[in-house]
PDB file of N, CA and C in Angstrom:
ATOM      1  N   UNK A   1      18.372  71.453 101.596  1.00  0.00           N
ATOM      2  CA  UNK A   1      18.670  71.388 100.180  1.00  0.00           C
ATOM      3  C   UNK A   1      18.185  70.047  99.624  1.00  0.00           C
ATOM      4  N   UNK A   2      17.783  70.163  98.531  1.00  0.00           N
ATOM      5  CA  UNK A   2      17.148  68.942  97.537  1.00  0.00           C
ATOM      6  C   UNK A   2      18.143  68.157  97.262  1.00  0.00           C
ATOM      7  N   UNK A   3      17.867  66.570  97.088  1.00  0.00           N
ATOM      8  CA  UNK A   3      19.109  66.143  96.285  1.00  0.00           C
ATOM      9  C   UNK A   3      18.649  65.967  94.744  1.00  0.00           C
ATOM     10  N   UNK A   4      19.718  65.548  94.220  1.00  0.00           N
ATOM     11  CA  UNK A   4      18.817  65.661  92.864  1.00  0.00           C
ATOM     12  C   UNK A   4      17.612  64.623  92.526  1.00  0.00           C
ATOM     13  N   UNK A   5      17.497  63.443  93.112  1.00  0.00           N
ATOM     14  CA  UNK A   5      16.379  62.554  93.155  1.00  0.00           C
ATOM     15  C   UNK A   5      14.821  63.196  93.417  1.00  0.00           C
ATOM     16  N   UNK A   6      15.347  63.409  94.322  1.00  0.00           N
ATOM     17  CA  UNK A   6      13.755  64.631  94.881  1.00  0.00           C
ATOM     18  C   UNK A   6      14.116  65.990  93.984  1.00  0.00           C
ATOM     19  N   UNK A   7      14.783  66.998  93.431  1.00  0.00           N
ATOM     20  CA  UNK A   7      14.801  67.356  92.537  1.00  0.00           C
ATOM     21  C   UNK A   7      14.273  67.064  91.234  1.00  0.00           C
ATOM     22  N   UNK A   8      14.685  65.555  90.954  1.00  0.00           N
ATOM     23  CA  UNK A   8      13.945  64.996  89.664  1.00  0.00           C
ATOM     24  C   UNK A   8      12.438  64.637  89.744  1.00  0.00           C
ATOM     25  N   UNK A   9      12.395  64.174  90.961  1.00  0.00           N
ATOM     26  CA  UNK A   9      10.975  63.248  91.282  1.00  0.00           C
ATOM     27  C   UNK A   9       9.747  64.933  91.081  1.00  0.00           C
ATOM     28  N   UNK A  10      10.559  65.890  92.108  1.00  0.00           N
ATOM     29  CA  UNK A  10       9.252  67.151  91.865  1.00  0.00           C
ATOM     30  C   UNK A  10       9.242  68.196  90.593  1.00  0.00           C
ATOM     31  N   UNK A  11      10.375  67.701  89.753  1.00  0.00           N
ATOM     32  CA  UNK A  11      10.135  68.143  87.965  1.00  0.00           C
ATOM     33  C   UNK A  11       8.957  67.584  87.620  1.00  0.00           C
ATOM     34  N   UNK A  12       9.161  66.098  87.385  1.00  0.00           N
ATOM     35  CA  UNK A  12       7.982  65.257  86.977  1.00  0.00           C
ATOM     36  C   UNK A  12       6.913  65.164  87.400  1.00  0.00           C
ATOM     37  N   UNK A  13       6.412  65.941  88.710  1.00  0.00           N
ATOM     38  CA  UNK A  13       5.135  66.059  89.210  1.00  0.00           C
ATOM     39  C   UNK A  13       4.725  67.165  88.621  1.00  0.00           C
ATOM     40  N   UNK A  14       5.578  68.531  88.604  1.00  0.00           N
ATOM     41  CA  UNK A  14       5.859  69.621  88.022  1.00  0.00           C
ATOM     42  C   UNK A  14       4.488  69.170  86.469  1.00  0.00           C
ATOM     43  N   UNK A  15       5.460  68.355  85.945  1.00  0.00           N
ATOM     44  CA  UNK A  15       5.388  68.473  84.099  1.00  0.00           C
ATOM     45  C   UNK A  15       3.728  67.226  83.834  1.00  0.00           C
ATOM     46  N   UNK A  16       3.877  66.272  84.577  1.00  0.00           N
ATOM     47  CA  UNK A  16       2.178  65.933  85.075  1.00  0.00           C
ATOM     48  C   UNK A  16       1.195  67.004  85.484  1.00  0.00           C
ATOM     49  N   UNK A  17       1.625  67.648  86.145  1.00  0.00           N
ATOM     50  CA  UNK A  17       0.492  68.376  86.636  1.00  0.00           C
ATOM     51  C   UNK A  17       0.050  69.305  85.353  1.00  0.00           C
ATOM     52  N   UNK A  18       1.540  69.990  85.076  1.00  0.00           N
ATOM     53  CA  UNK A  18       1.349  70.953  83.775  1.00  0.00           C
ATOM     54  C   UNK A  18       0.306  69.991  82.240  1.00  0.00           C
ATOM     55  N   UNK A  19       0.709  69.077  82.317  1.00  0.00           N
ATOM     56  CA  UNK A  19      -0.296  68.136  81.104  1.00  0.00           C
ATOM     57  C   UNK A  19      -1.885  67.893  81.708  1.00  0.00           C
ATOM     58  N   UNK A  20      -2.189  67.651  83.007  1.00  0.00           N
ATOM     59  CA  UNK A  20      -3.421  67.652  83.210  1.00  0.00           C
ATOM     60  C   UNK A  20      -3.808  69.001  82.975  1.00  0.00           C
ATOM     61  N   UNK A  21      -3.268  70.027  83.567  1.00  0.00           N
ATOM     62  CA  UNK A  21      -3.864  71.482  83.767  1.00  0.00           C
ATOM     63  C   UNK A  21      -4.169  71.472  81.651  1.00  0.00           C
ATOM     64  N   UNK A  22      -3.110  71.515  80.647  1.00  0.00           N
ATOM     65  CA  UNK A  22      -3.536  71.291  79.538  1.00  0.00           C
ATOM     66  C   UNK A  22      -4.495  70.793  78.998  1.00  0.00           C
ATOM     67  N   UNK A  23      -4.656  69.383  79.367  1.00  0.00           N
ATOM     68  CA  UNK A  23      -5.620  68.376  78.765  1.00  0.00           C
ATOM     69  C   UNK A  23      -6.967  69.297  79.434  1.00  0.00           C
ATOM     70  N   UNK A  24      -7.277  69.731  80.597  1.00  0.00           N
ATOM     71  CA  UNK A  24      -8.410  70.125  81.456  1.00  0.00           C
ATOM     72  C   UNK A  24      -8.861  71.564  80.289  1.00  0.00           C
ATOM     73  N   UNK A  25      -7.434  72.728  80.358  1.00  0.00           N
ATOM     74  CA  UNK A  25      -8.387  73.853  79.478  1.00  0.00           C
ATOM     75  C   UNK A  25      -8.655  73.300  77.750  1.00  0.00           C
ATOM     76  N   UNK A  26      -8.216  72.038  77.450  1.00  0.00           N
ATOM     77  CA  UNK A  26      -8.212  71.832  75.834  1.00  0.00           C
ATOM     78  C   UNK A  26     -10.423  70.982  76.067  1.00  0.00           C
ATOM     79  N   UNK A  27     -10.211  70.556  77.436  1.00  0.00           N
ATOM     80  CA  UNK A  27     -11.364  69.944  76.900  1.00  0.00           C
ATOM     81  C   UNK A  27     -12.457  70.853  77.604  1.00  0.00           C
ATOM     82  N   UNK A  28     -12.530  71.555  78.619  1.00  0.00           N
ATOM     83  CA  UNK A  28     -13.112  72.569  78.832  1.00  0.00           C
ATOM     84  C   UNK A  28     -13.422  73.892  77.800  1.00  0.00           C
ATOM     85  N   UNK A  29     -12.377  74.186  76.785  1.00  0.00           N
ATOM     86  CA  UNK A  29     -12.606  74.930  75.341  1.00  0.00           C
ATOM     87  C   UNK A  29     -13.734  74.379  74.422  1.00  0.00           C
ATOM     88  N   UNK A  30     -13.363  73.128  74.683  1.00  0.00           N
ATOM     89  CA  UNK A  30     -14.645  71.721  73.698  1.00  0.00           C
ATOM     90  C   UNK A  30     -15.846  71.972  74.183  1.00  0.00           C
ATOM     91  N   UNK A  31     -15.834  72.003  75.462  1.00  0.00           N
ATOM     92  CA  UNK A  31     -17.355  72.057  76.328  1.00  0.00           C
ATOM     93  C   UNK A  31     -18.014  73.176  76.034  1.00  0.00           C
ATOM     94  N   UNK A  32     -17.432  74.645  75.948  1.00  0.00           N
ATOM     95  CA  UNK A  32     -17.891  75.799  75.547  1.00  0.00           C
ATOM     96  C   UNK A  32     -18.245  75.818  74.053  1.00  0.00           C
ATOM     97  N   UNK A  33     -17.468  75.258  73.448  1.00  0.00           N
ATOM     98  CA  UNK A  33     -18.033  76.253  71.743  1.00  0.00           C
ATOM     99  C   UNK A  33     -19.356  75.551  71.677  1.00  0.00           C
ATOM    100  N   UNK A  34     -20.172  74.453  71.948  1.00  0.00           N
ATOM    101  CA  UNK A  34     -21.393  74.388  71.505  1.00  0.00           C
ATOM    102  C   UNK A  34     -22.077  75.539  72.081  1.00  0.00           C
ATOM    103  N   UNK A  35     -22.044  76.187  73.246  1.00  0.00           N
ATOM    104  CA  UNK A  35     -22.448  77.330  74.109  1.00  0.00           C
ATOM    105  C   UNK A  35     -22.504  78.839  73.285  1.00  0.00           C
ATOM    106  N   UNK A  36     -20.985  78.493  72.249  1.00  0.00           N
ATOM    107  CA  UNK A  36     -20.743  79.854  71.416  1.00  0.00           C
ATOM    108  C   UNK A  36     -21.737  79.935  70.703  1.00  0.00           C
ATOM    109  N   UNK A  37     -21.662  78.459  69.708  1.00  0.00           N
ATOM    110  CA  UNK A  37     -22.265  78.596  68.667  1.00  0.00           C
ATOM    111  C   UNK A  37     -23.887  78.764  68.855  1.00  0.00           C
ATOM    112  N   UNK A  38     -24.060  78.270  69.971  1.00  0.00           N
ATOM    113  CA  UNK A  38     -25.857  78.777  70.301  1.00  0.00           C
ATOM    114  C   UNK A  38     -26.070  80.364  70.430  1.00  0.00           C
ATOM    115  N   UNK A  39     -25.084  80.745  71.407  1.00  0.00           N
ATOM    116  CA  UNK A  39     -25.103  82.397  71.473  1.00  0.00           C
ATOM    117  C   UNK A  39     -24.751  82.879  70.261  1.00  0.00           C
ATOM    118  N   UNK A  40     -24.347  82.648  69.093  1.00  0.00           N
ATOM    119  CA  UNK A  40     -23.919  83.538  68.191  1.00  0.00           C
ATOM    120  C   UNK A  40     -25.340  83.353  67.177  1.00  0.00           C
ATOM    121  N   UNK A  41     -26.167  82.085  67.703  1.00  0.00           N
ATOM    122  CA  UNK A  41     -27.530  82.226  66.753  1.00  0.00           C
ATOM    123  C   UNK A  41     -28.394  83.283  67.646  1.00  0.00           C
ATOM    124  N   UNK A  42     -28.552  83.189  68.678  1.00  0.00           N
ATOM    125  CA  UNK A  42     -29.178  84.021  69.590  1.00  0.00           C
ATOM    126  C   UNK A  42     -29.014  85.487  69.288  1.00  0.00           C
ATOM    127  N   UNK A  43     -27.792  86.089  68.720  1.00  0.00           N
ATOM    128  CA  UNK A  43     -27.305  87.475  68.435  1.00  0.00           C
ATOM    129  C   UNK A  43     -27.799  87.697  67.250  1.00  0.00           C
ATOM    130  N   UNK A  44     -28.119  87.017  66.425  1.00  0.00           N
ATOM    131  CA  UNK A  44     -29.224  86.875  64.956  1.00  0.00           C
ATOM    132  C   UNK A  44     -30.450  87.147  64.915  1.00  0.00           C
ATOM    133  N   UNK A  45     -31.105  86.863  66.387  1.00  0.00           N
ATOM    134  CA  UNK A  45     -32.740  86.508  66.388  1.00  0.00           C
ATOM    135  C   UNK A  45     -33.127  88.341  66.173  1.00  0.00           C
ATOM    136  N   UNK A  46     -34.326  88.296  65.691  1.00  0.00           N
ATOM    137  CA  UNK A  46     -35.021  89.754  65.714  1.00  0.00           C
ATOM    138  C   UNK A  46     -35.672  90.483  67.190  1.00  0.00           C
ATOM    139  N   UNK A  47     -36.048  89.626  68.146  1.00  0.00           N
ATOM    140  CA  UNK A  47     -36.120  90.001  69.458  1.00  0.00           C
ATOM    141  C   UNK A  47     -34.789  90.727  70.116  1.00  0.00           C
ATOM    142  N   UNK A  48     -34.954  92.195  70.207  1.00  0.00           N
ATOM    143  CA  UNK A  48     -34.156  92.300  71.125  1.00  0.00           C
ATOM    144  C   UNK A  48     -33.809  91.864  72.562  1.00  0.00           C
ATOM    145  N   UNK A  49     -34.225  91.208  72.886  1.00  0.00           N
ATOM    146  CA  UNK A  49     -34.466  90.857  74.077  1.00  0.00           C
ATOM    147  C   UNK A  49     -33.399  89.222  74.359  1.00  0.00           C
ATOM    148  N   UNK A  50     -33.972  88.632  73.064  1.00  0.00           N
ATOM    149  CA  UNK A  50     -33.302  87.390  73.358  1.00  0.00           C
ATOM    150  C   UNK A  50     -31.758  87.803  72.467  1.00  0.00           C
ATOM    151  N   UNK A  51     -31.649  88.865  71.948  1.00  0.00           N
ATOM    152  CA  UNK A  51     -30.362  88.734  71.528  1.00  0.00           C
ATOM    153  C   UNK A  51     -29.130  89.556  72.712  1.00  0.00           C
ATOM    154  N   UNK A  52     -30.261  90.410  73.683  1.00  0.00           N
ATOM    155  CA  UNK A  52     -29.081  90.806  75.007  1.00  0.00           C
ATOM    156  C   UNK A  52     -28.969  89.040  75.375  1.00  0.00           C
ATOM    157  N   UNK A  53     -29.801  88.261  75.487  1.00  0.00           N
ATOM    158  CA  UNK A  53     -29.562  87.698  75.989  1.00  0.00           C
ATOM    159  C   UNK A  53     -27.874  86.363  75.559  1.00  0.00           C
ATOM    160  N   UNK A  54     -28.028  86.498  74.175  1.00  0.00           N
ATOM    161  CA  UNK A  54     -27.201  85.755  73.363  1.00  0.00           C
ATOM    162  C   UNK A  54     -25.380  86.882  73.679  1.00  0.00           C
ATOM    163  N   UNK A  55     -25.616  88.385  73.923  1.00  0.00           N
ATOM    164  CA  UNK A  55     -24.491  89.110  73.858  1.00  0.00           C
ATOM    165  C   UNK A  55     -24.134  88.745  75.618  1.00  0.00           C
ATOM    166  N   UNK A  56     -25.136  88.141  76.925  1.00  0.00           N
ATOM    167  CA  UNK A  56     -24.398  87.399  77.983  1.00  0.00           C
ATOM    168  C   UNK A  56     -23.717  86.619  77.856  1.00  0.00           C
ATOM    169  N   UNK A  57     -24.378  85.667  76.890  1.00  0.00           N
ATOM    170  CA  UNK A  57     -23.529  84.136  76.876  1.00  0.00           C
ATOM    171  C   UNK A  57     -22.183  84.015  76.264  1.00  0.00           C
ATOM    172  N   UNK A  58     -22.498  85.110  75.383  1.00  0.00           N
ATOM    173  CA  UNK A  58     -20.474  85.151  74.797  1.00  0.00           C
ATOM    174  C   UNK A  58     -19.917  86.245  75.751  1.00  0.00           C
ATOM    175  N   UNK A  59     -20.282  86.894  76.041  1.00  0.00           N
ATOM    176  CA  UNK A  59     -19.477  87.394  77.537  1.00  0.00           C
ATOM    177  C   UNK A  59     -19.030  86.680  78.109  1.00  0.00           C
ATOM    178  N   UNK A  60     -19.303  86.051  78.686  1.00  0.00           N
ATOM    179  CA  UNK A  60     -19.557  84.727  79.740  1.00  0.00           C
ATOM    180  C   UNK A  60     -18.123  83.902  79.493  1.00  0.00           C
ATOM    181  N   UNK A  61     -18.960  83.320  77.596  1.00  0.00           N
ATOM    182  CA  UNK A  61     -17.623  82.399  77.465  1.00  0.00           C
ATOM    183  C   UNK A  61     -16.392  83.111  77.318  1.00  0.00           C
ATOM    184  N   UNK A  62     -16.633  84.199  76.759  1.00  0.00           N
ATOM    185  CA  UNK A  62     -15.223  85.005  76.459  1.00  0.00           C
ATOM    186  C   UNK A  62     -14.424  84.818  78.107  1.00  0.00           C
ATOM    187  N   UNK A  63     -15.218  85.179  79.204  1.00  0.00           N
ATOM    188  CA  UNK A  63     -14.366  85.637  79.997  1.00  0.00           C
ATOM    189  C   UNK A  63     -13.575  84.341  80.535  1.00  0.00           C
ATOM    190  N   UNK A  64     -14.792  83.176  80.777  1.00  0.00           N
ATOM    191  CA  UNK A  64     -13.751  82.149  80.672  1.00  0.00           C
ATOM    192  C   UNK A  64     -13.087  81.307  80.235  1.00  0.00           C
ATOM    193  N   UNK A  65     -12.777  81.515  78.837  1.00  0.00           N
ATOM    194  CA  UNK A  65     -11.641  81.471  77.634  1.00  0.00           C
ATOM    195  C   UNK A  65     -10.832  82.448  78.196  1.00  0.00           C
ATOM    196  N   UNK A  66     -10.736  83.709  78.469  1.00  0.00           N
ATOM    197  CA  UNK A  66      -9.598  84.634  79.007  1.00  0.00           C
ATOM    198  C   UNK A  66      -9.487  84.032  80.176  1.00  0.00           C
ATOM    199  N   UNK A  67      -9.691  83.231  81.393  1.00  0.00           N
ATOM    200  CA  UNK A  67      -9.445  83.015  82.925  1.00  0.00           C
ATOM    201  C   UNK A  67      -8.660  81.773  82.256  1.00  0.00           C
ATOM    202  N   UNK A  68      -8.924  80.448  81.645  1.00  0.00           N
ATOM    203  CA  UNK A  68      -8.352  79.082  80.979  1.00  0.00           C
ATOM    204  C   UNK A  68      -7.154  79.666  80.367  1.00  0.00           C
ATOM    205  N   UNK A  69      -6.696  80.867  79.370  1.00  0.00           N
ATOM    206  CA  UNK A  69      -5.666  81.518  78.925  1.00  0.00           C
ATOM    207  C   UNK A  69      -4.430  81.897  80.213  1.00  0.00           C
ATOM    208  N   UNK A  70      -5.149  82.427  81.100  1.00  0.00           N
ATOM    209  CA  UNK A  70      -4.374  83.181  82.213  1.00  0.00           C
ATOM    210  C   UNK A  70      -3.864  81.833  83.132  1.00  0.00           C
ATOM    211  N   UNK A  71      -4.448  80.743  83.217  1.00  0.00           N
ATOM    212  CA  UNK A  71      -3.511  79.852  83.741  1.00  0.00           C
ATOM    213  C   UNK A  71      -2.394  78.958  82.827  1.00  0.00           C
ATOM    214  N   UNK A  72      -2.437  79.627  81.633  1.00  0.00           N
ATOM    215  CA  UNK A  72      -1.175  79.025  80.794  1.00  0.00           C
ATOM    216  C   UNK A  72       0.213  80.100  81.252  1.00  0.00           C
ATOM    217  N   UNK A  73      -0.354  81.037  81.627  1.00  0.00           N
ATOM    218  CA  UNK A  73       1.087  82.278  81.754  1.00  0.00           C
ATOM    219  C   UNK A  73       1.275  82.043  83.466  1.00  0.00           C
ATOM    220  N   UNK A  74       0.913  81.258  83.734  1.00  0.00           N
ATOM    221  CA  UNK A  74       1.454  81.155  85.608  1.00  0.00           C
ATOM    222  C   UNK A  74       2.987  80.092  85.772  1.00  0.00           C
TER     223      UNK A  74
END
């Protein structure tokens, strides 16, 4: 059994860790939207070709914007 010291001490590692894991998907979100905003010009162009290519890249980010989401509900 814990005492409450080590009880307290592994909250606060707990609630650190939980603020890095934050700070990590807030600036990893930052890193992607320049990525969006290129793919969403890419989905504009008249080449079909380069615009499959623009409907990967927001796939892409979508999915990992949904994987960065799914470690907030753990």
């Amino acid at each position: 059994m814990m005492t409450d010291e080590e009880t307290a001490a592994k909250l606060k590692r707990l609630a650190a860790l939980e603020a890095t894991i934050s700070s990590l998907r807030h600036d990893l979100r930052g890193m992607l939207s320049p990525a969006l905003l290129v793919a969403d010009r890419l989905l504009a162009h008249t080449d079909p070709i380069v615009v499959r290519a623009g409907e990967t890249v927001v796939k892409a980010i979508k999915r990992a914007d949904a994987r960065l989401d799914e470690t907030k509900e753990r």
